[in-house]
Protein backbone atom coordinates (compact mmCIF):
# COMPACT_ATOMS: atom_id res chain seq x y z
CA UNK A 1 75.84 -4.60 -79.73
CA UNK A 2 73.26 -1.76 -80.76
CA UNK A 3 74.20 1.33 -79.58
CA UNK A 4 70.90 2.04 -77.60
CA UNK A 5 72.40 -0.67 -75.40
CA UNK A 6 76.29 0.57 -75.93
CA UNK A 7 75.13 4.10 -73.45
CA UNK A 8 74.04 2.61 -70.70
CA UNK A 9 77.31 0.64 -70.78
CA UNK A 10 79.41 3.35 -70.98
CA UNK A 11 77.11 5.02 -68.65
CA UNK A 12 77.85 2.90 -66.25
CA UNK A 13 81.52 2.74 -66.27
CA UNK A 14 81.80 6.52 -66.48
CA UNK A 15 79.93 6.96 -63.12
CA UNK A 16 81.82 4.02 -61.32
CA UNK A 17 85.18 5.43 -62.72
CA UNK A 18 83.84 9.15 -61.09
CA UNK A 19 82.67 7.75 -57.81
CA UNK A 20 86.03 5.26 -56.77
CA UNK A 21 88.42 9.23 -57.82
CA UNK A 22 85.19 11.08 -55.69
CA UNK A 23 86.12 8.99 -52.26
CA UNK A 24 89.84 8.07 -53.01
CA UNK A 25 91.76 9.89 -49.92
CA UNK A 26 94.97 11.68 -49.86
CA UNK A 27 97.71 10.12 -47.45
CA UNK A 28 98.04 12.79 -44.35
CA UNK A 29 101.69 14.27 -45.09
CA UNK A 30 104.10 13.05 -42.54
CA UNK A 31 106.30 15.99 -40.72
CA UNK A 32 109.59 15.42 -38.39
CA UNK A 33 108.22 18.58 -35.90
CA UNK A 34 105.56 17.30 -33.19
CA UNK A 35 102.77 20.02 -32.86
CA UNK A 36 102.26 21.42 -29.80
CA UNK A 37 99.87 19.60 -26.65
CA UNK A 38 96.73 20.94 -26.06
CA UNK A 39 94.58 20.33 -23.76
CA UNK A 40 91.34 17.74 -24.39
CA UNK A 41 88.45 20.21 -24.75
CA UNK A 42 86.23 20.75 -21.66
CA UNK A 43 83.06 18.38 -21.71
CA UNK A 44 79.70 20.19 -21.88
CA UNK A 45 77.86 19.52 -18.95
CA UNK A 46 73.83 18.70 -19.39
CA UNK A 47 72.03 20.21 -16.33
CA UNK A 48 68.34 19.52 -15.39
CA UNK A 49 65.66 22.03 -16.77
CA UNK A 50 63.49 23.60 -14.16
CA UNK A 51 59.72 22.13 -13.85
CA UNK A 52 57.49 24.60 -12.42
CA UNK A 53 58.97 28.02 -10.98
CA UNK A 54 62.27 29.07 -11.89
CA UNK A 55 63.93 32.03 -10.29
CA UNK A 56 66.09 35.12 -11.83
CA UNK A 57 67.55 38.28 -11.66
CA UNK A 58 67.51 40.67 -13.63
CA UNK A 59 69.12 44.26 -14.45
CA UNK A 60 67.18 46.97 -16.28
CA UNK A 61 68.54 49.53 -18.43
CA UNK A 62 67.02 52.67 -18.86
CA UNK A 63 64.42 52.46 -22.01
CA UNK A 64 66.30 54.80 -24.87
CA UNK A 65 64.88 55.69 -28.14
CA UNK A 66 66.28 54.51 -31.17
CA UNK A 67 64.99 55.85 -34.68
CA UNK A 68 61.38 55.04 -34.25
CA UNK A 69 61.68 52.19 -31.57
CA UNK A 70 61.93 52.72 -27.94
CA UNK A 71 64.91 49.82 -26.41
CA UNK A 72 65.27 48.12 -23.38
CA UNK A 73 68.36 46.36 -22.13
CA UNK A 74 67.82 43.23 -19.89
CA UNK A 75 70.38 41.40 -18.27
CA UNK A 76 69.42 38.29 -16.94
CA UNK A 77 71.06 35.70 -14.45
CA UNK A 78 69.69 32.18 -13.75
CA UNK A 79 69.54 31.81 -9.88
CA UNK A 80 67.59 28.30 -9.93
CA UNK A 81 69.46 25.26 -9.67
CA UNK A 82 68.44 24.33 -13.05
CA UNK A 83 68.43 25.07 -16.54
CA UNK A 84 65.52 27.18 -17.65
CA UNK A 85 64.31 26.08 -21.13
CA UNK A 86 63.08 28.57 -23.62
CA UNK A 87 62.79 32.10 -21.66
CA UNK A 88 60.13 34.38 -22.87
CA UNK A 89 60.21 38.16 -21.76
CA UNK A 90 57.02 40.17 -22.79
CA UNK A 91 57.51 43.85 -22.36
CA UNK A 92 54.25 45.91 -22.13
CA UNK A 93 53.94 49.85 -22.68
CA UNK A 94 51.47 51.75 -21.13
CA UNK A 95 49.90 55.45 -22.30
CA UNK A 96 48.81 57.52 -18.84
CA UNK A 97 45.25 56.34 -18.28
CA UNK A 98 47.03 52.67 -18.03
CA UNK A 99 46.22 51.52 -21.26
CA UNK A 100 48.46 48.94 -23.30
CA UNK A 101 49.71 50.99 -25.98
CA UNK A 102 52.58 48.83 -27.53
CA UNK A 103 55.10 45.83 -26.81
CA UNK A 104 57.31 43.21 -27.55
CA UNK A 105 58.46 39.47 -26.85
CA UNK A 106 61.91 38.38 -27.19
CA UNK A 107 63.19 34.77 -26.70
CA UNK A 108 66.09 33.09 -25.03
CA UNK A 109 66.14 29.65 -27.58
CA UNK A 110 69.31 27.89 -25.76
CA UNK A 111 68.63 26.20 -22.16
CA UNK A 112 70.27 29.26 -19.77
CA UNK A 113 72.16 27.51 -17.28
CA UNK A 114 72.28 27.87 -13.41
CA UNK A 115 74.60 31.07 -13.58
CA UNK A 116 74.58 32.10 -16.50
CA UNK A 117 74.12 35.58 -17.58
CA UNK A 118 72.58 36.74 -21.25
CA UNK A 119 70.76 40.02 -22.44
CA UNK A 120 68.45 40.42 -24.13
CA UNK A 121 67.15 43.87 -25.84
CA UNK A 122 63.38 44.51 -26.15
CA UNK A 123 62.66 46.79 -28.93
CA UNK A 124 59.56 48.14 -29.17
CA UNK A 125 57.57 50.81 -31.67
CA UNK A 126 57.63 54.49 -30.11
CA UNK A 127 54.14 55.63 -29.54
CA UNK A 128 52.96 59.05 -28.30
CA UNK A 129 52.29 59.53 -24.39
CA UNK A 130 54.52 55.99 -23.66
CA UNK A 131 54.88 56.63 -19.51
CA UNK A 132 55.53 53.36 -18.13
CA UNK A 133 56.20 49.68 -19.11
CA UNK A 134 56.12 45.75 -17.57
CA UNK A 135 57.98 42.93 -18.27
CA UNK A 136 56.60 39.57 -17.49
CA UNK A 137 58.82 36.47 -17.77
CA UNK A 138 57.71 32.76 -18.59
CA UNK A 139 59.93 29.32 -19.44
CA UNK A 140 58.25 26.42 -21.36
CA UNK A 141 58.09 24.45 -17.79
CA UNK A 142 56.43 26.78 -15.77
CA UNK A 143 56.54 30.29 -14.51
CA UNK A 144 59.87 32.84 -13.30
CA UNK A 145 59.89 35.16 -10.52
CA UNK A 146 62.15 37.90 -11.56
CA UNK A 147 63.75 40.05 -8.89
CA UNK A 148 65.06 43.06 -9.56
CA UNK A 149 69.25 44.60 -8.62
CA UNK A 150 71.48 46.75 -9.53
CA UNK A 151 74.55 44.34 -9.52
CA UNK A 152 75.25 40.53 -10.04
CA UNK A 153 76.91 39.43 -6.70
């Protein structure tokens, strides 16, 4: 045997000997003491997104500044009787004469159950003369009419 044909030999045998110790398992120690019962974890439960116009509430913090951002803290409950899918909240800033001045868009990436409360924080760059703002919501079925409280009942 040459031994341009001897390395891929040996080659060979090195890899299959690396492989079988790779994937060889260890036996699962046995022990005399029975661990405790738990309970079977709790199945999630798939609920149907919302086509068309989903409903929510939402509470509004006060708009702080923070370094050179002004913040907004949202909290948001899901009053439809399905999942909304992908929530979008656009926050608009407006100078006196009503024009935009600044904004931002946060997103909600997880389908936000019937019930379920998040927040989300809108941060936004601090501009001179900022009076007022608007947040608009949207879902990637459809529309959301928000309604504004002070408490979740």
């Amino acid at each position: 045997m040459t031994r341009f044909a001897l390395a891929p030999a040996l080659a060979a045998v090195f890899c299959a000997a690396t492989v079988s110790a790779a994937f060889a398992q260890a036996k699962p120690a046995t022990s005399t003491a029975q661990p405790p019962a738990q309970a079977p974890a709790a199945r999630a439960k798939w609920v149907q997104p919302v086509k068309g116009a989903a409903t929510i509430e939402v509470i509004r913090g006060n708009p702080k500044q923070v370094g050179k951002e002004v913040w907004t803290v949202l909290k948001i409950r899901n009053t439809s009787s399905g999942a909304i899918a992908l929530l979008r909240a656009d926050e608009y800033w407006y100078d006196a004469s009503r024009n935009m001045v600044t904004g931002d868009t946060q997103r909600h990436r997880q389908p936000l159950n019937p019930g379920e409360i998040i927040e989300i924080t809108m941060k936004s760059p601090l501009k001179p003369n900022l009076t007022q703002s608007q947040i608009n919501f949207a879902h990637a079925n459809g529309t959301i009419k928000a309604t504004g409280v002070k408490q979740f009942k």
